[in-house]
PDB file of N, CA and C in Angstrom:
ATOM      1  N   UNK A   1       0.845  -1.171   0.000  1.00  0.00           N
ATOM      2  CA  UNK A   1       0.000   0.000   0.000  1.00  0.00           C
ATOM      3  C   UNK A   1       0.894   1.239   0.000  1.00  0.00           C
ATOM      4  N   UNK A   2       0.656   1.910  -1.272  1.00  0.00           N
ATOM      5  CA  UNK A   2       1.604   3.420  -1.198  1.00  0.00           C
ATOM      6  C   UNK A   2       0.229   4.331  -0.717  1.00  0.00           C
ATOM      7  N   UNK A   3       0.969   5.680  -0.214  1.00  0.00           N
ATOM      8  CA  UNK A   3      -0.086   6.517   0.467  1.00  0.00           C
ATOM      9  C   UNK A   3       0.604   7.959  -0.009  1.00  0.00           C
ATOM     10  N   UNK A   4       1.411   8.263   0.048  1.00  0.00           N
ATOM     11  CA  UNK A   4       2.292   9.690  -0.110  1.00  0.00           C
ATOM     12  C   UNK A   4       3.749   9.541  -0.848  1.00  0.00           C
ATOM     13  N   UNK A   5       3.556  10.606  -1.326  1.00  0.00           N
ATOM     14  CA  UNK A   5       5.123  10.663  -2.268  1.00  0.00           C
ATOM     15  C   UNK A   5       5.604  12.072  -1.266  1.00  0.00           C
ATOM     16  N   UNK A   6       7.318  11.748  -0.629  1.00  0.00           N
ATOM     17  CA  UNK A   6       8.353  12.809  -0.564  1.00  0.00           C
ATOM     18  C   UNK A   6       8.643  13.319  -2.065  1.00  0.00           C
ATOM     19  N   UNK A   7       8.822  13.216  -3.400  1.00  0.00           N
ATOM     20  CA  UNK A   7       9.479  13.259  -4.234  1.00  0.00           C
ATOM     21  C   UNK A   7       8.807  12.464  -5.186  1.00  0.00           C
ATOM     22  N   UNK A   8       8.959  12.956  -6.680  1.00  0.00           N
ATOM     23  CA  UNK A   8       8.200  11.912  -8.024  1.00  0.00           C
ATOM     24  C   UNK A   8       8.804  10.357  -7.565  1.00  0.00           C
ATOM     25  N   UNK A   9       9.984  10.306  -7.568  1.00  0.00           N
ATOM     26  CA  UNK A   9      10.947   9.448  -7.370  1.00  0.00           C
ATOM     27  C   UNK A   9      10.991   8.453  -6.025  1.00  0.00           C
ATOM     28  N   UNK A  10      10.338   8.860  -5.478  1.00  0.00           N
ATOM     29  CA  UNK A  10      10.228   8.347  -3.690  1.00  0.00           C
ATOM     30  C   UNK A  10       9.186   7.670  -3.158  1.00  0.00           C
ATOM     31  N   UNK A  11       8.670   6.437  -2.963  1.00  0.00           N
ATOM     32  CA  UNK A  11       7.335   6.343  -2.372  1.00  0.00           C
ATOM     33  C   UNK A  11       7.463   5.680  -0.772  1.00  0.00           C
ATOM     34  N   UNK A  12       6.439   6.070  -0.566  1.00  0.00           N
ATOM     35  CA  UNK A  12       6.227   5.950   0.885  1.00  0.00           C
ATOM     36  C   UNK A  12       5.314   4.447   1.267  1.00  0.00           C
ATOM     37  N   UNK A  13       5.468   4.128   1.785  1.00  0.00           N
ATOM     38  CA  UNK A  13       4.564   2.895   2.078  1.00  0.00           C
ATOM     39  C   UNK A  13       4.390   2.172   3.495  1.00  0.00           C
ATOM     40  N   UNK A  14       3.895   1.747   3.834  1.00  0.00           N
ATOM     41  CA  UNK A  14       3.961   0.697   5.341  1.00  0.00           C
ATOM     42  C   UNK A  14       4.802  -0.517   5.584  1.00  0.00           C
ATOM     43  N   UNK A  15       5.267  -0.567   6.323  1.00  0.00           N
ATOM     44  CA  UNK A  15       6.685  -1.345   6.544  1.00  0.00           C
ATOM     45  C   UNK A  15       6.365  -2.473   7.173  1.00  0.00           C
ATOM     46  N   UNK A  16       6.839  -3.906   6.746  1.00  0.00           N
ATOM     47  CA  UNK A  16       6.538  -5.040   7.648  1.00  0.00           C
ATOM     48  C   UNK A  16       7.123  -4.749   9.326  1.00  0.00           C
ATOM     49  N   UNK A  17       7.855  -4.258   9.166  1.00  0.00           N
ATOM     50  CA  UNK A  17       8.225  -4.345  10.425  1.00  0.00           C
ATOM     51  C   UNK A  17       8.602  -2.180  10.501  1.00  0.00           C
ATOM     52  N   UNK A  18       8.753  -2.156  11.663  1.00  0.00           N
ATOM     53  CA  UNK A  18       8.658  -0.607  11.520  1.00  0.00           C
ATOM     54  C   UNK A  18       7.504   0.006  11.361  1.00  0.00           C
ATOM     55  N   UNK A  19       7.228   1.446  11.207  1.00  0.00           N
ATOM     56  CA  UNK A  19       6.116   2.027  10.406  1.00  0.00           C
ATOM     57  C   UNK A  19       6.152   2.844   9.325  1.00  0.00           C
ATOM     58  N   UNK A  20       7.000   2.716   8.586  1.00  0.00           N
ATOM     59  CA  UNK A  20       7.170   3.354   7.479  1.00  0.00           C
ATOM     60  C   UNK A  20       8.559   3.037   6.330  1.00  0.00           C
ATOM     61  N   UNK A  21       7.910   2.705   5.137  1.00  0.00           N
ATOM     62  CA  UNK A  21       9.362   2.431   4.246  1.00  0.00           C
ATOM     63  C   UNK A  21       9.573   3.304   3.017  1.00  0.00           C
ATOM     64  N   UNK A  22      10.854   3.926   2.992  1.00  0.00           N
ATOM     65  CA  UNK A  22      10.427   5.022   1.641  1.00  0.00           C
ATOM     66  C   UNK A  22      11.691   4.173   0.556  1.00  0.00           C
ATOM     67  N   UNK A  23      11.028   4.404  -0.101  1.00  0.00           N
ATOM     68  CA  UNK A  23      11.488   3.655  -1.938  1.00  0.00           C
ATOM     69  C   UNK A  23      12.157   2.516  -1.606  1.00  0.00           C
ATOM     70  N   UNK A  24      11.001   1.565  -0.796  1.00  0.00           N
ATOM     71  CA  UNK A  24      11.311   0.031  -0.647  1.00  0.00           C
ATOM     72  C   UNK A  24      12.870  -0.050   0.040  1.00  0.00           C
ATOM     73  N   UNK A  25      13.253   1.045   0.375  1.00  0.00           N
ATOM     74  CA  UNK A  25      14.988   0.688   1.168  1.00  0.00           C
ATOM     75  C   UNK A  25      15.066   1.127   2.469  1.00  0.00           C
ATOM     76  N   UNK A  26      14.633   2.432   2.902  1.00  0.00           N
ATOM     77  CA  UNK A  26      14.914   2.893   4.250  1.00  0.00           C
ATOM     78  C   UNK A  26      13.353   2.417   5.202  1.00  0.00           C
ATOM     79  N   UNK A  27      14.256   1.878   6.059  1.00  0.00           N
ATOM     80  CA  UNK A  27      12.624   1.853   6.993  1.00  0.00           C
ATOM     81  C   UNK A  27      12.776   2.925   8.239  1.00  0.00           C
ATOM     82  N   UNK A  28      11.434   3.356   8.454  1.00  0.00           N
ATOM     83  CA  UNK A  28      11.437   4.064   9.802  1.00  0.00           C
ATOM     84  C   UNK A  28      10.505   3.460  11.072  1.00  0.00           C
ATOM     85  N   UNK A  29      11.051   3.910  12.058  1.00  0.00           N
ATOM     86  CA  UNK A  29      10.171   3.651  13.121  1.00  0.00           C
ATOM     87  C   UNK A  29      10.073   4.544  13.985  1.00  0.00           C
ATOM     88  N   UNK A  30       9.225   5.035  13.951  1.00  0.00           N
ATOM     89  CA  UNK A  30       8.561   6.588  15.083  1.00  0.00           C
ATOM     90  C   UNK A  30       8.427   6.383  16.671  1.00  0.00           C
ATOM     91  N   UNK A  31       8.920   7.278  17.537  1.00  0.00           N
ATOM     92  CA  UNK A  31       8.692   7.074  18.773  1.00  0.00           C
ATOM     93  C   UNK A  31       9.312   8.265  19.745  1.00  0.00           C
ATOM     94  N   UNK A  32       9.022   8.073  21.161  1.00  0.00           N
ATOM     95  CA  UNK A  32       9.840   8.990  22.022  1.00  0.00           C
ATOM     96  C   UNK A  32      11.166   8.956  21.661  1.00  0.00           C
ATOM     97  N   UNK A  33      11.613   9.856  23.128  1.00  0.00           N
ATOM     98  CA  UNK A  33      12.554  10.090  23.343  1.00  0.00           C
ATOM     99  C   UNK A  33      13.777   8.576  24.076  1.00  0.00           C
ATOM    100  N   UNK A  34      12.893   7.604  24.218  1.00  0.00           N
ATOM    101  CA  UNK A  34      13.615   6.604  24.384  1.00  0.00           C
ATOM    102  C   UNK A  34      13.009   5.270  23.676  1.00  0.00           C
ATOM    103  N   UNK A  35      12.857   5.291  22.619  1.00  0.00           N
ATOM    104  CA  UNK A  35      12.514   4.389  21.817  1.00  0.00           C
ATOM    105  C   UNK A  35      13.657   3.691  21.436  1.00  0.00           C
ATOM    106  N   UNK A  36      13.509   2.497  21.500  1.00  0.00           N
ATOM    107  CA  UNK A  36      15.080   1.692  21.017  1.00  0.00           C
ATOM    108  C   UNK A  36      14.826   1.098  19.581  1.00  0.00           C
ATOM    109  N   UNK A  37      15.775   0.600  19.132  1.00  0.00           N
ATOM    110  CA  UNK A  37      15.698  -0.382  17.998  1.00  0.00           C
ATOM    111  C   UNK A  37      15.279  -1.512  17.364  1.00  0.00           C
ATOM    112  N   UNK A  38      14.903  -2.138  18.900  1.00  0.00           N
ATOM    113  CA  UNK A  38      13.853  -3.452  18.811  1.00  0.00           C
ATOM    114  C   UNK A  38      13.003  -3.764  18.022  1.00  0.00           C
ATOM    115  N   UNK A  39      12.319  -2.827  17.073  1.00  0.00           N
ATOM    116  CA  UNK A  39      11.562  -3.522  16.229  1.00  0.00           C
ATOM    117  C   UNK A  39      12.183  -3.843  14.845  1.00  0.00           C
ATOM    118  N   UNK A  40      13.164  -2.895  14.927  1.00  0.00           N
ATOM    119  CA  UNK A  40      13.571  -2.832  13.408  1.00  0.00           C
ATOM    120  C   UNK A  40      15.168  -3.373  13.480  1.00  0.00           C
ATOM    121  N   UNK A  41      15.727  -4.080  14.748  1.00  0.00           N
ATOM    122  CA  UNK A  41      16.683  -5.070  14.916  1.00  0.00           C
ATOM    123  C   UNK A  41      16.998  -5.882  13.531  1.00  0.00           C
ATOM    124  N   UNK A  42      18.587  -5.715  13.102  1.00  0.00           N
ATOM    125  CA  UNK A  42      18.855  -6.631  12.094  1.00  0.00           C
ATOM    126  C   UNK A  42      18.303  -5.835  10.786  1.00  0.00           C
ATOM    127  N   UNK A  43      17.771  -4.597  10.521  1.00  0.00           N
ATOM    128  CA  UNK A  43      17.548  -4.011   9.245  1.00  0.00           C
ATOM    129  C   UNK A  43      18.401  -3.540   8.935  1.00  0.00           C
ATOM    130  N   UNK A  44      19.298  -3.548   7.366  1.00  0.00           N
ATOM    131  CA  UNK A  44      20.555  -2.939   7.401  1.00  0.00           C
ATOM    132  C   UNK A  44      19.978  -1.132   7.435  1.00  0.00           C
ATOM    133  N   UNK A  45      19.369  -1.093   6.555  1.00  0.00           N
ATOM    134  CA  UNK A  45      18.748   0.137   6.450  1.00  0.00           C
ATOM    135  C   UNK A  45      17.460   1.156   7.384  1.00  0.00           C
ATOM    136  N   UNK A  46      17.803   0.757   8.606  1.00  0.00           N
ATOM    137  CA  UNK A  46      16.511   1.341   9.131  1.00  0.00           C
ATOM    138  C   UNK A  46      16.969   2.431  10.308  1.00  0.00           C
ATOM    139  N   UNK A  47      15.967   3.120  10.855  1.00  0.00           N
ATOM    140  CA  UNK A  47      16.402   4.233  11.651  1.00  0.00           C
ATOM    141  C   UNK A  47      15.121   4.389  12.694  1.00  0.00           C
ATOM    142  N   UNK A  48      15.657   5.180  13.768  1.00  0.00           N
ATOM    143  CA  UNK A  48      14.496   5.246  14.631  1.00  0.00           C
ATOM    144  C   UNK A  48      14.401   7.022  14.475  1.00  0.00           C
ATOM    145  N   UNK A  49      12.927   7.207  14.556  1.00  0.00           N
ATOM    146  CA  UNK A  49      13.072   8.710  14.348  1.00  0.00           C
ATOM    147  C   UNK A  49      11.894   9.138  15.977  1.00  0.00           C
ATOM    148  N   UNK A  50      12.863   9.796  16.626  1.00  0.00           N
ATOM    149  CA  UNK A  50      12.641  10.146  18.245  1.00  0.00           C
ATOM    150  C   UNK A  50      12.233  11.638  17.921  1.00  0.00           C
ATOM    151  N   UNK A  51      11.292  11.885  18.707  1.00  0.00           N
ATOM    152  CA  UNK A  51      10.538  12.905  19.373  1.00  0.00           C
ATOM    153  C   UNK A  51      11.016  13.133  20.249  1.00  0.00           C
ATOM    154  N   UNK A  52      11.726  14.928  20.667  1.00  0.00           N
ATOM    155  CA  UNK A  52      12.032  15.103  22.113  1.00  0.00           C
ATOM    156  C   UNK A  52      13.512  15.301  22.147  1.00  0.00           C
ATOM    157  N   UNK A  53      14.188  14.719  21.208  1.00  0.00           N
ATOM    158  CA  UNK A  53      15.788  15.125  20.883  1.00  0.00           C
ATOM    159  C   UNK A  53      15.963  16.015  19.944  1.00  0.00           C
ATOM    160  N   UNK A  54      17.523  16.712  20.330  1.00  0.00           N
ATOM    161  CA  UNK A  54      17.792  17.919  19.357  1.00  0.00           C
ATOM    162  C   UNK A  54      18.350  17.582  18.448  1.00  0.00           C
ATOM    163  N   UNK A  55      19.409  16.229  18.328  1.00  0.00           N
ATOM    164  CA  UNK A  55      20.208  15.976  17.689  1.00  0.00           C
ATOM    165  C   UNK A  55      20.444  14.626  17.547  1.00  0.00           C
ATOM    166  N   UNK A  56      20.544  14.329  16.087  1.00  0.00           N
ATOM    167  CA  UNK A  56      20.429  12.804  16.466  1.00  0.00           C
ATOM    168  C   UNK A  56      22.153  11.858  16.564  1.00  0.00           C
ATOM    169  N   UNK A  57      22.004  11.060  16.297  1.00  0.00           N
ATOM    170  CA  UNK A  57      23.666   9.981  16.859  1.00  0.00           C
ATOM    171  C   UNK A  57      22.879   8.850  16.256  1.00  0.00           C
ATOM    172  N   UNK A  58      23.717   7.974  15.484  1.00  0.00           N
ATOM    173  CA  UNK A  58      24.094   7.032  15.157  1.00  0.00           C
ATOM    174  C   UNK A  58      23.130   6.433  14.243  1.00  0.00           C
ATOM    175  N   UNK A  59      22.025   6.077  14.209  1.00  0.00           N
ATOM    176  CA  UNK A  59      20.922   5.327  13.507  1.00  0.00           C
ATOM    177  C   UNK A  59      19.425   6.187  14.507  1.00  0.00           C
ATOM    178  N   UNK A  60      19.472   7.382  14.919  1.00  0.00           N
ATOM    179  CA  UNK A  60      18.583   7.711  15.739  1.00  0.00           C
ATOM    180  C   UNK A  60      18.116   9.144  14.707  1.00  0.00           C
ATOM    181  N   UNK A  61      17.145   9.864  14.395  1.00  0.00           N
ATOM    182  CA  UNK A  61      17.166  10.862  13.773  1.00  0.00           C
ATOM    183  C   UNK A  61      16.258  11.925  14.796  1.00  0.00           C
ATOM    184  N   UNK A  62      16.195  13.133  14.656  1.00  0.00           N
ATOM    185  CA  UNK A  62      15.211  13.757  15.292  1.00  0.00           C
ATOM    186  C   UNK A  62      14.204  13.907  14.556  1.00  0.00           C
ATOM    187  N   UNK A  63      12.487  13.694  15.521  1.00  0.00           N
ATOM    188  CA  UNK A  63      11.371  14.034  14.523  1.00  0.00           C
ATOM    189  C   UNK A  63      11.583  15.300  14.089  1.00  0.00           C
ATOM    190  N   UNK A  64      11.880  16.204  14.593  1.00  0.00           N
ATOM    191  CA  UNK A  64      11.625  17.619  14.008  1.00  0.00           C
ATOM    192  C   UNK A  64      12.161  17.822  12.100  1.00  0.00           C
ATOM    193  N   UNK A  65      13.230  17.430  11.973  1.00  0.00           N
ATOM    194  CA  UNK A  65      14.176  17.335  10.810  1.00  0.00           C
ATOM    195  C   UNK A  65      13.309  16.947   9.932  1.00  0.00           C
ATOM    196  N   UNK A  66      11.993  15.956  10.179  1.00  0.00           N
ATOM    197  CA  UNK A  66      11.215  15.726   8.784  1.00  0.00           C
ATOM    198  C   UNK A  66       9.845  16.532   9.147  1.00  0.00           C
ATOM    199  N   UNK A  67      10.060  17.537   9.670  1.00  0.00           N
ATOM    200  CA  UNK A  67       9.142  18.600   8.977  1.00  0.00           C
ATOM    201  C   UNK A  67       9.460  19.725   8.230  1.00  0.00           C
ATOM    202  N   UNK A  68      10.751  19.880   7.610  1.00  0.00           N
ATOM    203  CA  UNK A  68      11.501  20.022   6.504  1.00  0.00           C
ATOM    204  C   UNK A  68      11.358  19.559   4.958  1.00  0.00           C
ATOM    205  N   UNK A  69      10.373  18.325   5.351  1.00  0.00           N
ATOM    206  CA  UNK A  69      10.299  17.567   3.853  1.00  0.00           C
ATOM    207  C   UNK A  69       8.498  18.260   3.678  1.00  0.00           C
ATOM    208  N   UNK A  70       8.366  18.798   4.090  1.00  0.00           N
ATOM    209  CA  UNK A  70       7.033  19.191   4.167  1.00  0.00           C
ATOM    210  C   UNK A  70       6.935  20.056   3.296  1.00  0.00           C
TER     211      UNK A  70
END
């Protein structure tokens, strides 16, 4: 199921695991400020995107940064 395009080039879709996959490679998974990796464990490509941080580190992103793609 696609729902939204970032870009002609980009689609967005629902992720088996995670909640979100854009152009079938990156997965995301949304959460606080202490959300871990557990769901998306073992994805080469996946990231957790935290609410509540300024800055992200390592495989962690801040929500704020994708209201930029807006």
């Amino acid at each position: 199921m696609h729902f939204q395009r970032i870009h002609p080039a980009q689609r967005v879709s629902l992720a088996e695991r995670g909640d979100f996959l854009v152009t079938d490679n990156y997965t995301f998974e949304v959460g606080g400020r202490n959300k871990s990796r557990k769901q998306i464990e073992g994805l080469d490509q996946a990231y957790v995107v935290a609410d509540d941080i300024e800055l992200g580190f390592g495989k962690k992103l801040p929500l704020w940064l994708f209201g930029f793609l807006y």
